[in-house]
N, C-alpha and C. Protein backbone atom coordinates (compact mmCIF):
# COMPACT_ATOMS: atom_id res chain seq x y z
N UNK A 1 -42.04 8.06 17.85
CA UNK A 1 -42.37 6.65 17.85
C UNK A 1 -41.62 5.90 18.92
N UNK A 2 -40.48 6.29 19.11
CA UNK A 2 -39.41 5.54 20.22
C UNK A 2 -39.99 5.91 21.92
N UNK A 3 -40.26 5.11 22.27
CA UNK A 3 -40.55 5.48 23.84
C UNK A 3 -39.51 5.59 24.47
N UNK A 4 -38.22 5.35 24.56
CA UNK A 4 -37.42 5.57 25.28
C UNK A 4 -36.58 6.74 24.38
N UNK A 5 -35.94 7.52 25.53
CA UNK A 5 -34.74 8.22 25.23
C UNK A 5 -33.74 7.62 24.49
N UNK A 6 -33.51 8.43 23.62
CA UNK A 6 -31.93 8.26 22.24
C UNK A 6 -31.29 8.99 23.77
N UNK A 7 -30.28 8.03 23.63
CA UNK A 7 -28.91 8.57 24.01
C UNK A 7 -27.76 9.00 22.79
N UNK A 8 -27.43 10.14 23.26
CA UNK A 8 -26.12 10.77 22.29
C UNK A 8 -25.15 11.42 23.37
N UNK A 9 -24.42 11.38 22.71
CA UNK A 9 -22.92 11.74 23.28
C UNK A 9 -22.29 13.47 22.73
N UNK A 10 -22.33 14.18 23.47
CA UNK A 10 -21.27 15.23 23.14
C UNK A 10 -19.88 15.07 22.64
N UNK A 11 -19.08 15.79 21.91
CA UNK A 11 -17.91 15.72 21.90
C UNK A 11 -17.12 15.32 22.96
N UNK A 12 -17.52 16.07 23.89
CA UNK A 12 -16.66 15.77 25.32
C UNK A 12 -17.31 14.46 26.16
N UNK A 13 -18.10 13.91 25.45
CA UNK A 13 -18.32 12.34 25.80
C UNK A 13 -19.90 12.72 27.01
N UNK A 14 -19.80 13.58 27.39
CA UNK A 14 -21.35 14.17 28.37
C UNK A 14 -22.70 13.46 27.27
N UNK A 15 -23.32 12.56 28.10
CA UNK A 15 -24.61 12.38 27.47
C UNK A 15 -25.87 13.61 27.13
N UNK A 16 -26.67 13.09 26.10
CA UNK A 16 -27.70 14.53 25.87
C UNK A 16 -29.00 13.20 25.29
N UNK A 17 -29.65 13.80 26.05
CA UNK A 17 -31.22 12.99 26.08
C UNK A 17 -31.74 13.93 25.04
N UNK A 18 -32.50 12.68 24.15
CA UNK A 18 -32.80 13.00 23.03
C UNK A 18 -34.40 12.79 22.95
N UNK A 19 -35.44 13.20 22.28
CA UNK A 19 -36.87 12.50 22.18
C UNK A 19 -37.94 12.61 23.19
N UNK A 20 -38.84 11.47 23.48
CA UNK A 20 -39.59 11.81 24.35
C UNK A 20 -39.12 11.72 25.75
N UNK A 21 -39.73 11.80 26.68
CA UNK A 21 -39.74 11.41 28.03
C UNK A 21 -39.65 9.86 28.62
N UNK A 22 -39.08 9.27 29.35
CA UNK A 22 -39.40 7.75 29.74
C UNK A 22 -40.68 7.43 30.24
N UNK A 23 -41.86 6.64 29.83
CA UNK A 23 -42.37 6.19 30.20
C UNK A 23 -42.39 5.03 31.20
N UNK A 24 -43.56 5.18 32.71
CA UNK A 24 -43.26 4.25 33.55
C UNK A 24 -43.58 2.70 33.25
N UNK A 25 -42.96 1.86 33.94
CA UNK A 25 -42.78 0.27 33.62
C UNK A 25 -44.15 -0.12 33.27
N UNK A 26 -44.94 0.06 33.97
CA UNK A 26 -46.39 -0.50 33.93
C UNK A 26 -47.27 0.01 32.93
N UNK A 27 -46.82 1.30 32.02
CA UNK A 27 -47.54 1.76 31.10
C UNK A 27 -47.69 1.61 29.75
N UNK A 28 -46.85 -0.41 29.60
CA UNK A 28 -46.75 -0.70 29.04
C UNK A 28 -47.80 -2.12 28.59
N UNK A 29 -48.72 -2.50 27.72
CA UNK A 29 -48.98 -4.05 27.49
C UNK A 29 -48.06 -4.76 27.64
N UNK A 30 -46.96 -4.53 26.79
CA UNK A 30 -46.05 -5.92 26.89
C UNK A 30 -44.47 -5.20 27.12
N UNK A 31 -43.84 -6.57 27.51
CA UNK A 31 -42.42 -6.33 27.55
C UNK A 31 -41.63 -6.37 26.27
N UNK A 32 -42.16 -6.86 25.10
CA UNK A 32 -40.76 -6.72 24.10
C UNK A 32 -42.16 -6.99 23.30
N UNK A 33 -41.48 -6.12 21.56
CA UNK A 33 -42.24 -6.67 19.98
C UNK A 33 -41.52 -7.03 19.76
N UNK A 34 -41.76 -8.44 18.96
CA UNK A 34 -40.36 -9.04 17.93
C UNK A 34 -41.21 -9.07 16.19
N UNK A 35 -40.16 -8.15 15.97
CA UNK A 35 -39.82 -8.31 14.38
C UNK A 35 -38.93 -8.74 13.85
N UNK A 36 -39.34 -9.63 12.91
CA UNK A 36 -38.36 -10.27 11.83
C UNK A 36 -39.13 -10.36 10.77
N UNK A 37 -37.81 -11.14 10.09
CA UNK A 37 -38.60 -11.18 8.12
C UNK A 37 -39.35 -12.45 8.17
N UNK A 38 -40.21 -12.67 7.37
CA UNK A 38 -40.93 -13.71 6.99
C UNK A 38 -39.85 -15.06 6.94
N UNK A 39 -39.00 -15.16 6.41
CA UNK A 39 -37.99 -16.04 6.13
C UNK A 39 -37.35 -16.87 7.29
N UNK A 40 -37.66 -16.20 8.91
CA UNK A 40 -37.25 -16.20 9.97
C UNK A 40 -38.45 -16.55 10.72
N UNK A 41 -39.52 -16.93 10.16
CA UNK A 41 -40.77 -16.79 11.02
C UNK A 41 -40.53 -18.43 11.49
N UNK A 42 -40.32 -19.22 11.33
CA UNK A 42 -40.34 -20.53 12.09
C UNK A 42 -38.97 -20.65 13.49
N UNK A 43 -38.05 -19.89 13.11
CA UNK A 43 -37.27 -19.58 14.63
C UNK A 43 -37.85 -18.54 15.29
N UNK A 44 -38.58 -17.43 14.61
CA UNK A 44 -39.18 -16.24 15.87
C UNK A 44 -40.19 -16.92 16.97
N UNK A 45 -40.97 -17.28 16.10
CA UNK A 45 -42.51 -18.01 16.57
C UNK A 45 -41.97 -18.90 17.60
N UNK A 46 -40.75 -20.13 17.14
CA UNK A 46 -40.54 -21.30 18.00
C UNK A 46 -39.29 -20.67 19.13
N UNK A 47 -38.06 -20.77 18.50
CA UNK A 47 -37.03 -20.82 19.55
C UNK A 47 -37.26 -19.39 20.49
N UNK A 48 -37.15 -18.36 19.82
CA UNK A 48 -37.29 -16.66 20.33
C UNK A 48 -38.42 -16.56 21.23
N UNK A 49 -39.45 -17.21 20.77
CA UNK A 49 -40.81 -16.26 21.38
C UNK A 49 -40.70 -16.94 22.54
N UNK A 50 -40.82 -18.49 22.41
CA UNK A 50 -39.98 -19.91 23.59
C UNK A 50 -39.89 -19.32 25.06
N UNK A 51 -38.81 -18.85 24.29
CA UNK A 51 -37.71 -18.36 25.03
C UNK A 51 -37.40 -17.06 26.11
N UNK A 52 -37.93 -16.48 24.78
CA UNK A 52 -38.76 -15.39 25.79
C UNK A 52 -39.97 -15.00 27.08
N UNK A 53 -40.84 -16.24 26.49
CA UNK A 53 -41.98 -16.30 27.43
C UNK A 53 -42.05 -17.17 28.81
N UNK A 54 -40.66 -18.17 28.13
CA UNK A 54 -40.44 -18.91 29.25
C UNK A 54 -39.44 -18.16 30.46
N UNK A 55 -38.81 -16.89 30.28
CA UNK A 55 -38.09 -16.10 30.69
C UNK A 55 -39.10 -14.73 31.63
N UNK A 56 -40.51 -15.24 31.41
CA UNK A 56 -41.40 -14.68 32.31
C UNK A 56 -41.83 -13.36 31.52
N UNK A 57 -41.91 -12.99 30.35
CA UNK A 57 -42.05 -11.88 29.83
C UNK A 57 -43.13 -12.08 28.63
N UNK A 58 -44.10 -11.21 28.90
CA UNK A 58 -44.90 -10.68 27.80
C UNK A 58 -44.38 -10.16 26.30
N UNK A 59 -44.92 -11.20 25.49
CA UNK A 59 -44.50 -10.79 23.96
C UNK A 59 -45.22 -10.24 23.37
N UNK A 60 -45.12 -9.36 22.18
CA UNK A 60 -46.09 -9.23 21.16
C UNK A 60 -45.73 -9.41 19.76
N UNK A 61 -46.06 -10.27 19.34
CA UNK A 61 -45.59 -11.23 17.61
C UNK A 61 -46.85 -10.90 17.34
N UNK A 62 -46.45 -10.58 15.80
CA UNK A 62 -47.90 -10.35 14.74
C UNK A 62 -48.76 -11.50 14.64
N UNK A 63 -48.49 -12.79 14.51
CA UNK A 63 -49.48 -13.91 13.94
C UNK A 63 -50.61 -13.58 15.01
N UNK A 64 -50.16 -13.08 16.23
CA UNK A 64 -50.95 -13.62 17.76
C UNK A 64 -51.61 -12.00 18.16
N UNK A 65 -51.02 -11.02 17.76
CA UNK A 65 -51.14 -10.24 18.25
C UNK A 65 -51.78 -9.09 17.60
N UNK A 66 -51.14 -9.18 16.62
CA UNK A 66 -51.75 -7.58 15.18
C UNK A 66 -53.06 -8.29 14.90
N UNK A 67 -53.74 -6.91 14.58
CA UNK A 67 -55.51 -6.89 14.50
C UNK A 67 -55.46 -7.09 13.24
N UNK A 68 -56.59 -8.57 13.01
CA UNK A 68 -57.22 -8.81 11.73
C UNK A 68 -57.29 -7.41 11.05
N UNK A 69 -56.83 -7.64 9.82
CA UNK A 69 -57.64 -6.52 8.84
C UNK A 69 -56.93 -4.82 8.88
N UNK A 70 -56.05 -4.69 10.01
CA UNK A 70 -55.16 -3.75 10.45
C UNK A 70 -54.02 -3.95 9.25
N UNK A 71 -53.55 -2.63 8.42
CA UNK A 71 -52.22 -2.32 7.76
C UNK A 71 -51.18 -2.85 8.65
N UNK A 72 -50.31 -3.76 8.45
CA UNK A 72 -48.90 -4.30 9.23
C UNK A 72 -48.29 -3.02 9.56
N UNK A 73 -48.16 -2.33 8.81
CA UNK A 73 -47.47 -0.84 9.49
C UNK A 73 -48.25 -0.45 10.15
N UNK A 74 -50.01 -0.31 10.31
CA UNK A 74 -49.79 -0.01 11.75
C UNK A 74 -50.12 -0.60 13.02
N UNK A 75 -50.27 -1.76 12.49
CA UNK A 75 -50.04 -3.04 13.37
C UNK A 75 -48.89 -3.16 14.14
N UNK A 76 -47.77 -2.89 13.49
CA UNK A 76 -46.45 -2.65 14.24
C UNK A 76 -45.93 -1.24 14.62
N UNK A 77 -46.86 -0.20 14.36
CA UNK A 77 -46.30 0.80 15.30
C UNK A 77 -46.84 0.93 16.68
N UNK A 78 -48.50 0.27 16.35
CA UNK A 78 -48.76 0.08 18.02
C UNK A 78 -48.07 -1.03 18.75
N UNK A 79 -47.76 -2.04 18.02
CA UNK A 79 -47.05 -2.86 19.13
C UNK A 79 -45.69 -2.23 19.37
N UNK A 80 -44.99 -1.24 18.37
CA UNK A 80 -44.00 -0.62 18.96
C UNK A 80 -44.39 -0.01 20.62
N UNK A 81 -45.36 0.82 20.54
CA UNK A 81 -45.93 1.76 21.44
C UNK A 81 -45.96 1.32 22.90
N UNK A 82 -46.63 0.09 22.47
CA UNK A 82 -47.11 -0.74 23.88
C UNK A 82 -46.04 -1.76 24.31
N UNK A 83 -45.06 -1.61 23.79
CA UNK A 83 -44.24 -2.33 24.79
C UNK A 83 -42.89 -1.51 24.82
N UNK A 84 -42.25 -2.09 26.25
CA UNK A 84 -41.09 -1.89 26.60
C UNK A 84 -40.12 -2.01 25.57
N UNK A 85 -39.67 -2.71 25.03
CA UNK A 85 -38.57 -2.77 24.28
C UNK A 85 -38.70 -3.54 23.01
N UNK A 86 -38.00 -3.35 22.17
CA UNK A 86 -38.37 -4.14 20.33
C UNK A 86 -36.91 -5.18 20.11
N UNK A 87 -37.67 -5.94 20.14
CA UNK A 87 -36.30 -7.40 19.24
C UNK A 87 -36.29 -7.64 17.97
N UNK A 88 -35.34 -6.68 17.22
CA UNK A 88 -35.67 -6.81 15.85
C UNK A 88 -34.46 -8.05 15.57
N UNK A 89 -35.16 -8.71 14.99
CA UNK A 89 -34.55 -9.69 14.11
C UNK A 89 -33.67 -10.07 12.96
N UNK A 90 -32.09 -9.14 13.18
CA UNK A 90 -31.35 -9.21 11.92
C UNK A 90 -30.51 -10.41 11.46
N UNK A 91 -31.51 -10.98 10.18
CA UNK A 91 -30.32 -12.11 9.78
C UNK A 91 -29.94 -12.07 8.03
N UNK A 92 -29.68 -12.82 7.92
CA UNK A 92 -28.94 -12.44 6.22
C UNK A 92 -30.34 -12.78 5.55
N UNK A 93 -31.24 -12.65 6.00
CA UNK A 93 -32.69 -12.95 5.01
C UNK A 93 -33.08 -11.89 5.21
């Protein structure tokens, strides 16, 4: 599911590439998914997504993005897929 390489560390501190292969920049829809909890959805949507888009980057948020009628799980594993990188959203909610 992870498009990028897990990095791990040897004992002796030497990195060891873990998972798939890197995929190239462009073989992506978007630059970042943001997940968060429901509880958080009026700062994702407003300040985060904002913020992000005003920062020149392609988002993918569920309200806008996940397919009518699509299971949220796998609504969010393709937006895992198709983008560069995931902003998960940890707060005490």
């Amino acid at each position: 599911m992870f498009q990028a390489s897990e990095m791990l560390v040897t004992a002796e501190g030497a990195p060891v590439v873990c998972g798939p292969p890197l995929r190239a920049v462009n073989d992506f829809r978007y630059d970042v998914f943001i997940s968060y909890s429901s509880k958080d959805r009026a700062w994702a949507r407003g300040e985060l997504l904002k913020g992000i888009e005003k920062a020149g980057l392609k988002a993918c948020i569920d309200y806008r993005d996940f397919k009518p009628g699509r299971s949220s799980l796998l609504n969010m594993q393709d937006a895992a897929r198709h983008s560069r990188r995931l902003v998960l959203v940890l707060t005490e909610n």
